[in-house]
PDB file of N, CA and C in Angstrom:
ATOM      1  N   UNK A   1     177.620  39.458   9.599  1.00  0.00           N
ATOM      2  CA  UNK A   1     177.572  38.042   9.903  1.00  0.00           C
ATOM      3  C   UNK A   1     178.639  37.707  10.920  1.00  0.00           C
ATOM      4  N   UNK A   2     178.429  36.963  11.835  1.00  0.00           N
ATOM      5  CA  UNK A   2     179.394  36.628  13.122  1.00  0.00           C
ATOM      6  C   UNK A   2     179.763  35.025  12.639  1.00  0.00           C
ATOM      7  N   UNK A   3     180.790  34.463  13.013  1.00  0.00           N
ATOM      8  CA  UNK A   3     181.350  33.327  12.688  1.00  0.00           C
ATOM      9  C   UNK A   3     181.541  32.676  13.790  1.00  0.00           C
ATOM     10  N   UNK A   4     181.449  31.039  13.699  1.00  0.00           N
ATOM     11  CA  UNK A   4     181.506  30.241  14.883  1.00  0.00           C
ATOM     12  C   UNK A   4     182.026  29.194  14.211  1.00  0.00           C
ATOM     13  N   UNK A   5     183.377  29.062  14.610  1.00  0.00           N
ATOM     14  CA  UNK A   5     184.220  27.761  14.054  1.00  0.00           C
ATOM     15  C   UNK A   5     184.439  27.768  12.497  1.00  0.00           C
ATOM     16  N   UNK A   6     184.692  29.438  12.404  1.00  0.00           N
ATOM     17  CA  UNK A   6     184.488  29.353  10.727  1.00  0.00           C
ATOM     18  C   UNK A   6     183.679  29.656   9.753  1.00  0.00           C
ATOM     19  N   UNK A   7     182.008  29.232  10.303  1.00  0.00           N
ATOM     20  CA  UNK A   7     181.262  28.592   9.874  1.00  0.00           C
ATOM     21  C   UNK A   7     180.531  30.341  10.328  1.00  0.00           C
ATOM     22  N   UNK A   8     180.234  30.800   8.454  1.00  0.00           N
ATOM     23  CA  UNK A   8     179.305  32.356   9.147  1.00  0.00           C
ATOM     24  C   UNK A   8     178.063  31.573   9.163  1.00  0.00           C
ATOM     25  N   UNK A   9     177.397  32.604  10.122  1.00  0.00           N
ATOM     26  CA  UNK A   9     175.908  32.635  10.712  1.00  0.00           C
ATOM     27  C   UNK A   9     175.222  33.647  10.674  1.00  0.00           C
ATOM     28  N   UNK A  10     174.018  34.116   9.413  1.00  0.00           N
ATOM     29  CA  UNK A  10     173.544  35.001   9.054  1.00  0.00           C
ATOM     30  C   UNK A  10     172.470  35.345  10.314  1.00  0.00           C
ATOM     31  N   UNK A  11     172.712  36.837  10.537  1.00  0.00           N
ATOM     32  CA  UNK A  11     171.720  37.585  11.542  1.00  0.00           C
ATOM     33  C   UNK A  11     170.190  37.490  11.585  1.00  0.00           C
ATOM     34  N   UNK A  12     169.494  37.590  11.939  1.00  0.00           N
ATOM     35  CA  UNK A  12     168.087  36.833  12.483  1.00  0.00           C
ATOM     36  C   UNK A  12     167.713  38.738  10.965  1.00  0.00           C
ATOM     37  N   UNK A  13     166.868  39.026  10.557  1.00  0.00           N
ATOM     38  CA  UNK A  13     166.269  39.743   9.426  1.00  0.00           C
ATOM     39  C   UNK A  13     164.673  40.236  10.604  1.00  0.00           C
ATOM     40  N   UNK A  14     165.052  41.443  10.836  1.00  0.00           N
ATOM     41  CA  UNK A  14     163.924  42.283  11.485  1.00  0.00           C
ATOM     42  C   UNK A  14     163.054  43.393  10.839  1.00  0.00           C
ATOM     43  N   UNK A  15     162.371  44.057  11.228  1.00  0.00           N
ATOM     44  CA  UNK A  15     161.644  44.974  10.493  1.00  0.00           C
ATOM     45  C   UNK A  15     161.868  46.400  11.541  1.00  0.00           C
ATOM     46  N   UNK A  16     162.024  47.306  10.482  1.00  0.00           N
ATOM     47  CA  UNK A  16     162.486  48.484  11.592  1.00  0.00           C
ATOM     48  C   UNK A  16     160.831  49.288  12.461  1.00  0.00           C
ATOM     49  N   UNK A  17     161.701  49.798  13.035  1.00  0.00           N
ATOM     50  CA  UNK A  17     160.385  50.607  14.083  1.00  0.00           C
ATOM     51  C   UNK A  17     159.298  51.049  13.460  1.00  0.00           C
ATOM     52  N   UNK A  18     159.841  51.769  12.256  1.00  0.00           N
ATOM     53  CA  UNK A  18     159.013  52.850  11.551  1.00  0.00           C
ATOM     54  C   UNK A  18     158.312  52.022  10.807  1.00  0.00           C
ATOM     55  N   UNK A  19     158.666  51.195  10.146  1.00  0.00           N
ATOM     56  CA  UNK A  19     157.999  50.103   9.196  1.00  0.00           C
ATOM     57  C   UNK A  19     156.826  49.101  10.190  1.00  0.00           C
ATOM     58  N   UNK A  20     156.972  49.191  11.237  1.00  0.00           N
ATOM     59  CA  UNK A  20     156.100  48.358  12.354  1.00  0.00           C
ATOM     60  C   UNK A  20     154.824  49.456  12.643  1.00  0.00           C
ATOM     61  N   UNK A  21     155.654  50.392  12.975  1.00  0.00           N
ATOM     62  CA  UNK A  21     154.292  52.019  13.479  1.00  0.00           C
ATOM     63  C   UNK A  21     153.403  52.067  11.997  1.00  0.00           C
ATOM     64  N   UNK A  22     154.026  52.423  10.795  1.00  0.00           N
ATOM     65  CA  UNK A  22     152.988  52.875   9.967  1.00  0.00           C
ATOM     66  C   UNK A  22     152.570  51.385   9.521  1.00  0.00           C
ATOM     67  N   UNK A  23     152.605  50.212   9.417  1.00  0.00           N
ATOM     68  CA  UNK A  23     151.839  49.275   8.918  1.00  0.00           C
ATOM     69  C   UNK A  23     150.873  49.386   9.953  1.00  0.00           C
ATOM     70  N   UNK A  24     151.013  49.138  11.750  1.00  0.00           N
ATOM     71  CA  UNK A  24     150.020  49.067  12.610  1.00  0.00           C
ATOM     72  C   UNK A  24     148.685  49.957  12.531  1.00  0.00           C
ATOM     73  N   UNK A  25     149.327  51.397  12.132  1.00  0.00           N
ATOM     74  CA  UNK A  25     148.142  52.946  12.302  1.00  0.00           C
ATOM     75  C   UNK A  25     147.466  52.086  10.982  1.00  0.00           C
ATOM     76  N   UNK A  26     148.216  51.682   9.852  1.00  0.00           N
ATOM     77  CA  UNK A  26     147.600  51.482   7.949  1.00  0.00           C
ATOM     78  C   UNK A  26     146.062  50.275   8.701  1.00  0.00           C
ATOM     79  N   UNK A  27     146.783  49.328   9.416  1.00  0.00           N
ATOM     80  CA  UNK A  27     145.721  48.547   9.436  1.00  0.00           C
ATOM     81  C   UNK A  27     144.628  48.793  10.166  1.00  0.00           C
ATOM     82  N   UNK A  28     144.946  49.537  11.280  1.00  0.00           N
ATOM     83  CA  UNK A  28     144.144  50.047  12.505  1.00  0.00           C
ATOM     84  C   UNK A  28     142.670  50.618  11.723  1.00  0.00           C
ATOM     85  N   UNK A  29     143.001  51.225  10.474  1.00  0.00           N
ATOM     86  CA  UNK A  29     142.295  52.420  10.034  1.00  0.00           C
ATOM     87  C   UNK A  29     141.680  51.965   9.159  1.00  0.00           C
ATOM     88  N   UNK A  30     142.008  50.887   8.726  1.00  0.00           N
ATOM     89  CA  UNK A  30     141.323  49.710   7.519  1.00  0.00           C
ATOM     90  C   UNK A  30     140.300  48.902   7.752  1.00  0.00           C
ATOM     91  N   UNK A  31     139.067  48.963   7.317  1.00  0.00           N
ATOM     92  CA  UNK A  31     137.859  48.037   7.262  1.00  0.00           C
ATOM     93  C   UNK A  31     138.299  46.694   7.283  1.00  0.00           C
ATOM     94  N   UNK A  32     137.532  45.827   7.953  1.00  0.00           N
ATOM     95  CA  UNK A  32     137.641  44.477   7.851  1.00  0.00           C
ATOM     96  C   UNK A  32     137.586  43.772   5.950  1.00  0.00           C
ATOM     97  N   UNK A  33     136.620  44.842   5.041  1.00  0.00           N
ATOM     98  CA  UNK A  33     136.989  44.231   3.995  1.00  0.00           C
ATOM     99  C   UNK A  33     138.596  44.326   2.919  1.00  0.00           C
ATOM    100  N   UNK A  34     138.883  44.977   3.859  1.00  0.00           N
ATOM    101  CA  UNK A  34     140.352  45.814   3.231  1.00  0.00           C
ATOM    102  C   UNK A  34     140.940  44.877   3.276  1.00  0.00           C
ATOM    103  N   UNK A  35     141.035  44.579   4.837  1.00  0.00           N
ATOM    104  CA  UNK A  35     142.198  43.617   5.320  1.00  0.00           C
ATOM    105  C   UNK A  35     141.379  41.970   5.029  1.00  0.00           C
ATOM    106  N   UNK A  36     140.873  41.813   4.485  1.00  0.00           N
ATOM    107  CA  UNK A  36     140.659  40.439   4.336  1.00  0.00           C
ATOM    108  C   UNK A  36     141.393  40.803   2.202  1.00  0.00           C
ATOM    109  N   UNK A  37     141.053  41.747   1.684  1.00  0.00           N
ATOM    110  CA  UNK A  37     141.529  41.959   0.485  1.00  0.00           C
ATOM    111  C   UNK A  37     143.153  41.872   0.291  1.00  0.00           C
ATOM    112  N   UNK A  38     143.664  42.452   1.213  1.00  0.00           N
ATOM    113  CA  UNK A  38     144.975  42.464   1.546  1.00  0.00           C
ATOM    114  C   UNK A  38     146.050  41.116   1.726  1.00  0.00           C
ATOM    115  N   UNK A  39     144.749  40.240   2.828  1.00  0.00           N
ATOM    116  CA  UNK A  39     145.530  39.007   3.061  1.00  0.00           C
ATOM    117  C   UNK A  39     145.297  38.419   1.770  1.00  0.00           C
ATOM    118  N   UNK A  40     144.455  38.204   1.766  1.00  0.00           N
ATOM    119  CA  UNK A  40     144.143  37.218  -0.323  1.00  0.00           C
ATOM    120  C   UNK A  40     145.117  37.799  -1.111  1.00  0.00           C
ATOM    121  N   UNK A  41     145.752  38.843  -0.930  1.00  0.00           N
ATOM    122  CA  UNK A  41     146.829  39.747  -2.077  1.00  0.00           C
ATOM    123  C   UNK A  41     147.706  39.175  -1.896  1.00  0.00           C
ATOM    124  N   UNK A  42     148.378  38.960  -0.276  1.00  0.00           N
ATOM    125  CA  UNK A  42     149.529  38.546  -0.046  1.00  0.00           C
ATOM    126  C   UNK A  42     149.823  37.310  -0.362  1.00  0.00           C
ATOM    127  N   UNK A  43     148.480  36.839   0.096  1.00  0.00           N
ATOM    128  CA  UNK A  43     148.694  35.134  -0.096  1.00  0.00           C
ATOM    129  C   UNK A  43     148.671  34.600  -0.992  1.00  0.00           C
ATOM    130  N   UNK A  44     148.258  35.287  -2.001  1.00  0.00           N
ATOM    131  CA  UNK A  44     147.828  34.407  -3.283  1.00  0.00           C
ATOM    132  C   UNK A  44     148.930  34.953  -4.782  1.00  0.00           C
ATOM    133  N   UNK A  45     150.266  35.430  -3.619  1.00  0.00           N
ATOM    134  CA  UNK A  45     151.606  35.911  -4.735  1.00  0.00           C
ATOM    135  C   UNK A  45     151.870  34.194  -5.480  1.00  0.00           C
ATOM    136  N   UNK A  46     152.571  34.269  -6.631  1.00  0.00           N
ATOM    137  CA  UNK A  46     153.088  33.354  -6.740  1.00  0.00           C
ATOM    138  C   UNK A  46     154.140  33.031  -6.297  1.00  0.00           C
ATOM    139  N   UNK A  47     154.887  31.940  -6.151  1.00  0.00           N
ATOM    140  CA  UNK A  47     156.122  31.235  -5.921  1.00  0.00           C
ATOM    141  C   UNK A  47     156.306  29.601  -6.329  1.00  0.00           C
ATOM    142  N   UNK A  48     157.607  29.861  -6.208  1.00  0.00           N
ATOM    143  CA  UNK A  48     158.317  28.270  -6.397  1.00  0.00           C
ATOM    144  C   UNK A  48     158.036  27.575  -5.231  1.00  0.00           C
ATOM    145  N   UNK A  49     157.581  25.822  -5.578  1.00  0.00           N
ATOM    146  CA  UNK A  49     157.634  25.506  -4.441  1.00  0.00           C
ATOM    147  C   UNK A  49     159.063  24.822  -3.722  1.00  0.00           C
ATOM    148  N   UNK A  50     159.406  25.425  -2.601  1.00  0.00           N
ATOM    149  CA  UNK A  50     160.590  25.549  -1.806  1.00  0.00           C
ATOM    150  C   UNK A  50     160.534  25.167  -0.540  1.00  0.00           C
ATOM    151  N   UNK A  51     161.406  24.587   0.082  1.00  0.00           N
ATOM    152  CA  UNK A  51     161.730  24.553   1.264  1.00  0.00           C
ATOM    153  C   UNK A  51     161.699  25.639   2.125  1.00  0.00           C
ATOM    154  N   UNK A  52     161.718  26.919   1.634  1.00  0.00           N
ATOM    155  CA  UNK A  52     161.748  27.919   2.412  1.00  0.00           C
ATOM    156  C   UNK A  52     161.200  29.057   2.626  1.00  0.00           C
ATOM    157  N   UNK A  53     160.721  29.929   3.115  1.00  0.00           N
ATOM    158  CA  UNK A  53     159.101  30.912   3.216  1.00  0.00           C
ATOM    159  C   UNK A  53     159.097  31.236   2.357  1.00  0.00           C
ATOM    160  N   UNK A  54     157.935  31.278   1.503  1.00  0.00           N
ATOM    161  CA  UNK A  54     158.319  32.434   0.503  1.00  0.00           C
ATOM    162  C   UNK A  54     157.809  33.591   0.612  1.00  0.00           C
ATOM    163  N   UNK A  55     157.769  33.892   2.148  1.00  0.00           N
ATOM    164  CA  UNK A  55     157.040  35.575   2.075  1.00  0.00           C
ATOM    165  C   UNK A  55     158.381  36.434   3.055  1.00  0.00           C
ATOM    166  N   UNK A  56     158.611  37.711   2.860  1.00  0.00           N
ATOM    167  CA  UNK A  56     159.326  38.301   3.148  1.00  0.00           C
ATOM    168  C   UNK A  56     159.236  38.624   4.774  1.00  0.00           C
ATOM    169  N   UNK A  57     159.798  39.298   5.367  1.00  0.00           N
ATOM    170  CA  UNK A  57     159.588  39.501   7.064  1.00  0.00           C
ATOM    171  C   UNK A  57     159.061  40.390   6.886  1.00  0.00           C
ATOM    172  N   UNK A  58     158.673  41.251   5.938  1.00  0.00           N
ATOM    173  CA  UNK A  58     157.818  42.674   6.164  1.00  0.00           C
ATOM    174  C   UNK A  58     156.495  41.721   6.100  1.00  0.00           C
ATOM    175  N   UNK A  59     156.081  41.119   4.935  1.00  0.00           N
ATOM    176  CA  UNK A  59     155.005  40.411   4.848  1.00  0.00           C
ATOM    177  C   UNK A  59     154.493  39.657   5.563  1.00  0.00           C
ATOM    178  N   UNK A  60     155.571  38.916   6.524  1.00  0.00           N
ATOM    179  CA  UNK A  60     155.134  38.128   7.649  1.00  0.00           C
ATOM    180  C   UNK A  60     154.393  38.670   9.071  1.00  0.00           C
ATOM    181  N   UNK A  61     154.895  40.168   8.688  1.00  0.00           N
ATOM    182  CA  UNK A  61     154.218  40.883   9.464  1.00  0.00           C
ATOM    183  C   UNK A  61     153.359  41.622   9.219  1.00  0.00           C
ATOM    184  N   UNK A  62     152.909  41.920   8.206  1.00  0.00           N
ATOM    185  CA  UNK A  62     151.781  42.305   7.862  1.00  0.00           C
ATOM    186  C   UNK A  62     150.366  41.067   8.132  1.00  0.00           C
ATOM    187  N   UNK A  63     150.839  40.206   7.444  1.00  0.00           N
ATOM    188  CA  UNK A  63     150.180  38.778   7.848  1.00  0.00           C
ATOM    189  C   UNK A  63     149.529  38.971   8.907  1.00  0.00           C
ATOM    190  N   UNK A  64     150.515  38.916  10.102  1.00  0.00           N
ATOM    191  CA  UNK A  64     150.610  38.607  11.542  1.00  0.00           C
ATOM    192  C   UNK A  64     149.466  39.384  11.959  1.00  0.00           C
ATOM    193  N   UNK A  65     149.642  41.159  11.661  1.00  0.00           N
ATOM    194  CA  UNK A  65     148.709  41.967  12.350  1.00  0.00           C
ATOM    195  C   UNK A  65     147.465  42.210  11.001  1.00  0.00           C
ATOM    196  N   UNK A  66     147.032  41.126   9.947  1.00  0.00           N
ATOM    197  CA  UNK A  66     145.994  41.355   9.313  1.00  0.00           C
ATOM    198  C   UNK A  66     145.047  40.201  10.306  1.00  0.00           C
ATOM    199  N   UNK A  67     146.180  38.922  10.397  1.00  0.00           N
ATOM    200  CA  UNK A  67     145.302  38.031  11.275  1.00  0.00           C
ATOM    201  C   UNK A  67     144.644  38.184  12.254  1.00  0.00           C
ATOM    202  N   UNK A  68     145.749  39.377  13.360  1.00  0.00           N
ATOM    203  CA  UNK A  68     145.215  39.226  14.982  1.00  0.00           C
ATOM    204  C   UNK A  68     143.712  40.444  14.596  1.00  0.00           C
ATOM    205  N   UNK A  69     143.760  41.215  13.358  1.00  0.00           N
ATOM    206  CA  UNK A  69     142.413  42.339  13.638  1.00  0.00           C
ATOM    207  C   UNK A  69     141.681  41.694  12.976  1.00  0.00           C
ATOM    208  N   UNK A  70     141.451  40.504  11.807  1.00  0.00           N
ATOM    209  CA  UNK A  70     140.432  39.556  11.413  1.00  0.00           C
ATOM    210  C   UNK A  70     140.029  38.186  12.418  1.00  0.00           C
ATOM    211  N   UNK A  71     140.741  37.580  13.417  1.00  0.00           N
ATOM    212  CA  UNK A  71     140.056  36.981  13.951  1.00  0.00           C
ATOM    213  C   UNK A  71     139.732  37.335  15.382  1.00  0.00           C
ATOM    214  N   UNK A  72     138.970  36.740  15.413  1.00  0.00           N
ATOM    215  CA  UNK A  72     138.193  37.545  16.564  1.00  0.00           C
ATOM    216  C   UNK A  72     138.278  37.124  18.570  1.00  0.00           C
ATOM    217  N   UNK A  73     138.594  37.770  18.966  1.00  0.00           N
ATOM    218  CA  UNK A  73     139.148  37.191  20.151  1.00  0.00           C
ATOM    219  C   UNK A  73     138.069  35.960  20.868  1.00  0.00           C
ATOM    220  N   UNK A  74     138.836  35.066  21.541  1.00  0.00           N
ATOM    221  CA  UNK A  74     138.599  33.997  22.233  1.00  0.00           C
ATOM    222  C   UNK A  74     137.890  34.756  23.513  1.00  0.00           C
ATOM    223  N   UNK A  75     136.732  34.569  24.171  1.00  0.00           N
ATOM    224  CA  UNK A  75     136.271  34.639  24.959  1.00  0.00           C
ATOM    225  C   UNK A  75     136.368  33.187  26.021  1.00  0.00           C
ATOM    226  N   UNK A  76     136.989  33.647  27.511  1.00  0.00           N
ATOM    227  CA  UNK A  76     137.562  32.600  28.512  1.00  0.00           C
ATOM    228  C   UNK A  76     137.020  32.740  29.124  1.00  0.00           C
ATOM    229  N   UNK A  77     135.660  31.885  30.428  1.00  0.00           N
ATOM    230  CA  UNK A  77     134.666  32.233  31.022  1.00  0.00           C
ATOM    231  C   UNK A  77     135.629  31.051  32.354  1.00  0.00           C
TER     232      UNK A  77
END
């Protein structure tokens, strides 16, 4: 944590390389019914309701790349 006037300021929370490569190949290789099973898994964890995410940065990225291979690209004419 780095400090500014005192005042710490917690580091931005990333996901490492390796954890990015094998989720990408996991989904790549996964049926569309997988990954629609997957997102309903994630999404439908419980939690408190909070002010603040309640899904982890691994999960946010899993999210991220279940979304971009379930919806389907925009065609721009």
């Amino acid at each position: 944590m780095k400090k500014v006037n005192g005042v710490k300021i917690p580091e931005r929370k990333t996901t490492s390389p390796q954890f990015r490569a094998k989720w990408s190949k996991l989904i790549d290789s996964y049926s569309l019914e997988e990954c629609q099973k997957l997102k309903e898994q994630i999404i439908s964890k419980d939690w408190m309701y909070t002010m603040t995410n309640p899904y982890s940065v691994e999960e946010r990225f899993i999210l991220f790349l279940l979304n971009k291979k379930l919806q389907k690209p925009i065609n721009a004419y």
